[in-house]
N, C-alpha and C. Protein backbone atom coordinates (compact mmCIF):
# COMPACT_ATOMS: atom_id res chain seq x y z
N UNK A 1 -30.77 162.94 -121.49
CA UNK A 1 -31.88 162.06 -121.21
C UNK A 1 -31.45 160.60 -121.20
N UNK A 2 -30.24 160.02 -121.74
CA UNK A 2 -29.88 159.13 -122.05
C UNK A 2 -29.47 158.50 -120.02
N UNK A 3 -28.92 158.87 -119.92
CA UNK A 3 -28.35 158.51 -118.45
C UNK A 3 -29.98 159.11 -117.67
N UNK A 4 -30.53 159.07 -117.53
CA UNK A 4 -31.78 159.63 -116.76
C UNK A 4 -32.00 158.48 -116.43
N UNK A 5 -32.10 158.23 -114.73
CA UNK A 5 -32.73 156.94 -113.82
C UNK A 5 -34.08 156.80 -114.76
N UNK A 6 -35.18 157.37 -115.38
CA UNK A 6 -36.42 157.34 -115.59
C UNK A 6 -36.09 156.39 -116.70
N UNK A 7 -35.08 157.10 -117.16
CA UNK A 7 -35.31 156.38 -119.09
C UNK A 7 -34.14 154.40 -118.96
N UNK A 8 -33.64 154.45 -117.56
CA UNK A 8 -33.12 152.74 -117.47
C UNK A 8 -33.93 152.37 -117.15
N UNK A 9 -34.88 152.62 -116.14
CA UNK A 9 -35.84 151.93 -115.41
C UNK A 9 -36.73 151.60 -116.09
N UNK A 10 -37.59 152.47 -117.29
CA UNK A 10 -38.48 152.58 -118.17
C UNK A 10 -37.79 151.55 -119.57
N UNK A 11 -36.91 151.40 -119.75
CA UNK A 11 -35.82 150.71 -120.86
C UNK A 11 -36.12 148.99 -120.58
N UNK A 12 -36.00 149.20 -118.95
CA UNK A 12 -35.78 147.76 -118.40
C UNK A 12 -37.16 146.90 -117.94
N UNK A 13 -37.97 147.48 -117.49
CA UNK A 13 -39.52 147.30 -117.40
C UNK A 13 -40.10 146.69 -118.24
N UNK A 14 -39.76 147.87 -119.89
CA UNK A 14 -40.50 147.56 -121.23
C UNK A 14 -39.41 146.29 -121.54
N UNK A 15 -38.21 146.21 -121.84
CA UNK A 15 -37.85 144.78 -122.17
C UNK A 15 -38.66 143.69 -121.16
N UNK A 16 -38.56 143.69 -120.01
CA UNK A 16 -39.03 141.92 -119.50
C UNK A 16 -40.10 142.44 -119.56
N UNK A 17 -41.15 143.37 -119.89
CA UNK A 17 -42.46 143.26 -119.82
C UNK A 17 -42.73 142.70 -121.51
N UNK A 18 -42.07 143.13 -122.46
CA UNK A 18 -42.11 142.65 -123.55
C UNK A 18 -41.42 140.68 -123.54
N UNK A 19 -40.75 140.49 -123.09
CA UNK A 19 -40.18 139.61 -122.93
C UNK A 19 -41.48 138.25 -122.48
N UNK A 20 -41.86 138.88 -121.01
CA UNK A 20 -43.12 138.14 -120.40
C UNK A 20 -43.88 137.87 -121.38
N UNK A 21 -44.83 139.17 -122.09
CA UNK A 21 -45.88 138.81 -122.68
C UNK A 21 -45.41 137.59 -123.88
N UNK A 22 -44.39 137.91 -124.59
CA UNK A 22 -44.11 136.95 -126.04
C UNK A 22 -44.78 135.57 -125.07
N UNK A 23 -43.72 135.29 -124.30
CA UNK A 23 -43.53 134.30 -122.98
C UNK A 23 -45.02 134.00 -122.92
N UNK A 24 -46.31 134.55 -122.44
CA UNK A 24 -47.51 134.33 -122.23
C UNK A 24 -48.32 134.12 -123.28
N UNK A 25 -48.07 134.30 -124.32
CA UNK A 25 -48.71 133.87 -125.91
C UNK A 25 -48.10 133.20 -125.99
N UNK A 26 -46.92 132.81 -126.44
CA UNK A 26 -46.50 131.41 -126.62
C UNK A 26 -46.47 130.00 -125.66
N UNK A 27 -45.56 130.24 -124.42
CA UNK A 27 -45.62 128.79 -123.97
C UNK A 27 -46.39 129.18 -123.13
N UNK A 28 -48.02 129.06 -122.83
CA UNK A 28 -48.93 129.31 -121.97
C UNK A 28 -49.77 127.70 -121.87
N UNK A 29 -48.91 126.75 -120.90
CA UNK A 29 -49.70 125.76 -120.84
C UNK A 29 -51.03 125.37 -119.85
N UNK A 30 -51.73 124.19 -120.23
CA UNK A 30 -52.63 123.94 -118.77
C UNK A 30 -52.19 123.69 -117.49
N UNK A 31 -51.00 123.16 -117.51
CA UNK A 31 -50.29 122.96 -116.23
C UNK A 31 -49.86 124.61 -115.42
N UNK A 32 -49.43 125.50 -115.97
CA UNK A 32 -49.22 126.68 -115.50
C UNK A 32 -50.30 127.87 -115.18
N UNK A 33 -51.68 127.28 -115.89
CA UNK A 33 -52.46 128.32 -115.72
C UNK A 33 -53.40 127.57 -114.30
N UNK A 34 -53.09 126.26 -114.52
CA UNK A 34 -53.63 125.38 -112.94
C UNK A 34 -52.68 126.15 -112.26
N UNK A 35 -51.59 126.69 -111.88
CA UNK A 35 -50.82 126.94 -111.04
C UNK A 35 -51.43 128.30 -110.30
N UNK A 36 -52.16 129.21 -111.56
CA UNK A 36 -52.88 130.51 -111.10
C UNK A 36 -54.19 130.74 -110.85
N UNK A 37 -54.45 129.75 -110.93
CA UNK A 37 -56.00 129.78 -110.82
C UNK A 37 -56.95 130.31 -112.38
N UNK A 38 -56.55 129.53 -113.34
CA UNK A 38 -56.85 129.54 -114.62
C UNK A 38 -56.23 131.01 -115.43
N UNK A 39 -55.14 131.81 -114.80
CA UNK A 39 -54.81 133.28 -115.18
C UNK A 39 -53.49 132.67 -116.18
N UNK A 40 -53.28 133.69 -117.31
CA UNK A 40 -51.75 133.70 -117.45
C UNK A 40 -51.47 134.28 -117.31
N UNK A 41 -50.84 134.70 -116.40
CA UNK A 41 -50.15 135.43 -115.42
C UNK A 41 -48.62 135.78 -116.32
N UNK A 42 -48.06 135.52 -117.38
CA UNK A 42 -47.32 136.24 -117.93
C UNK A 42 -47.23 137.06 -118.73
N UNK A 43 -48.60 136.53 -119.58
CA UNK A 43 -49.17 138.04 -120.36
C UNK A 43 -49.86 138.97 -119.20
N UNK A 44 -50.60 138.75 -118.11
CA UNK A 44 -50.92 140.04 -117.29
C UNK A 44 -49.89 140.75 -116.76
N UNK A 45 -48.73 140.13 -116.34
CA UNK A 45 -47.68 140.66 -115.84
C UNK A 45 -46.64 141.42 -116.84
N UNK A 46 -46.89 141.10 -118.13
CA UNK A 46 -45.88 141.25 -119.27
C UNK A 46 -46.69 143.09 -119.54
N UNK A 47 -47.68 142.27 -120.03
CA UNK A 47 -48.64 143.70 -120.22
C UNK A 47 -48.50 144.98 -119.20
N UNK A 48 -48.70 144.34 -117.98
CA UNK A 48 -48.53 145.95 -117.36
C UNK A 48 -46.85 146.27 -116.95
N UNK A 49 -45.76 145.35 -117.40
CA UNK A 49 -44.33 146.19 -116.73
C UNK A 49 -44.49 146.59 -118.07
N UNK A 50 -44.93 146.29 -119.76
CA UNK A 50 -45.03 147.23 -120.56
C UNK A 50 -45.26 148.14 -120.49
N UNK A 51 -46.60 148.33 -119.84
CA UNK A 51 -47.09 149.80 -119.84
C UNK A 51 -46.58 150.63 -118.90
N UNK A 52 -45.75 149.85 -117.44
CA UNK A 52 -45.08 150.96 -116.90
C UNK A 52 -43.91 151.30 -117.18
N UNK A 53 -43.02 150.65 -118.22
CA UNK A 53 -42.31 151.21 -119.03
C UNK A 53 -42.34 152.34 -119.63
N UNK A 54 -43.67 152.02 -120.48
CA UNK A 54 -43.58 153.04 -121.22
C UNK A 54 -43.90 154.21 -120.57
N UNK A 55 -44.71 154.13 -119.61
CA UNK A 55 -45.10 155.27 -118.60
C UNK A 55 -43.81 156.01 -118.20
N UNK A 56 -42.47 155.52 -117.63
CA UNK A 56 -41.51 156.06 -117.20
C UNK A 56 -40.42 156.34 -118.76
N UNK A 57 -40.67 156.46 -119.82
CA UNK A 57 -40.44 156.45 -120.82
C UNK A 57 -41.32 157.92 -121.29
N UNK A 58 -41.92 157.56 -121.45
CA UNK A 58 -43.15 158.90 -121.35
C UNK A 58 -42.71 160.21 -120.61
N UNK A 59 -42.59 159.77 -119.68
CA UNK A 59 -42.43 160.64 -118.34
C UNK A 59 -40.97 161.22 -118.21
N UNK A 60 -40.30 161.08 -118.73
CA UNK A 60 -38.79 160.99 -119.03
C UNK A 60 -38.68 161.45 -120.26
N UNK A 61 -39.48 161.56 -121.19
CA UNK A 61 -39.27 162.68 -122.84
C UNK A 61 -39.85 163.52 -122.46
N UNK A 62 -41.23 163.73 -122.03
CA UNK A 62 -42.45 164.82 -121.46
C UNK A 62 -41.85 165.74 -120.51
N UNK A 63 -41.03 165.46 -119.31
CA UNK A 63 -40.49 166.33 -118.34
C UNK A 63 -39.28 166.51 -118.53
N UNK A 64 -38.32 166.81 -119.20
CA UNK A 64 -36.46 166.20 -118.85
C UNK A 64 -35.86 166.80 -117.42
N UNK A 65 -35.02 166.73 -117.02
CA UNK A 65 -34.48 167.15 -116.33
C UNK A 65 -33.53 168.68 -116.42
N UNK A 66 -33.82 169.72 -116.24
CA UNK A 66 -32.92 170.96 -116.68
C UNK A 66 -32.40 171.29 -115.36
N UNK A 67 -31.03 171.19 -115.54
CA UNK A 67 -29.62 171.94 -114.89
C UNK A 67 -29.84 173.17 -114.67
N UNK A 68 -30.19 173.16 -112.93
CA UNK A 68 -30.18 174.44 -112.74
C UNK A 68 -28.78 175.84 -113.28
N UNK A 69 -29.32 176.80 -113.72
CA UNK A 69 -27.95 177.81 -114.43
C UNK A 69 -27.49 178.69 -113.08
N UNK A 70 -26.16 178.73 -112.94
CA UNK A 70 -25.45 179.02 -111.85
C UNK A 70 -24.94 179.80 -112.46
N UNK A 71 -24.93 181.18 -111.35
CA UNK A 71 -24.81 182.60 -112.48
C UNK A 71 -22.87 182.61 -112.36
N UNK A 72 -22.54 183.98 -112.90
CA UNK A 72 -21.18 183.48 -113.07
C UNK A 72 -20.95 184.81 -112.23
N UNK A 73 -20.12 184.81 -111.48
CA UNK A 73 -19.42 185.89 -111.03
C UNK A 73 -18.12 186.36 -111.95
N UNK A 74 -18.64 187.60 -112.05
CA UNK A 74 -17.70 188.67 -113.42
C UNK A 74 -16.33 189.48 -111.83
N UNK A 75 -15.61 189.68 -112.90
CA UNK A 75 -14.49 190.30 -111.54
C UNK A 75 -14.12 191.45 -111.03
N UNK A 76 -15.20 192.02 -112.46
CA UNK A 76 -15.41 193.85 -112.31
C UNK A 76 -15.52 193.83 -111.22
């Protein structure tokens, strides 16, 4: 599960989505939320690559991937 595309993508999402939000609670000034039309747009954006993190995180313990078994030819 460790090498699973689901579980980097989901790894990498939840960091800058965690990253954003700190980012949007802390330096959330008036000058930047004039920029969005009164939004902070780094906690909305932080918040949901969180949650699709965790979604592909989720989705990636819940399903794994199983190796199809390839039968063995015996020589009898």
């Amino acid at each position: 599960m460790l090498f699973d595309i689901r579980t980097i993508v989901g790894a990498l999402l939840a960091l800058y989505g965690i990253i954003l939000t700190i980012t949007g609670l802390v330096a959330n000034t008036a000058a930047e939320k004039a920029k969005t039309g009164d939004w902070n747009i780094n906690l909305w954006a932080g918040l949901g690559m969180l949650a699709a993190g965790l979604l592909f995180i989720g989705w990636a313990a819940l399903r794994p991937v199983v190796p199809d078994q390839v039968p063995v030819e015996s020589d009898e």
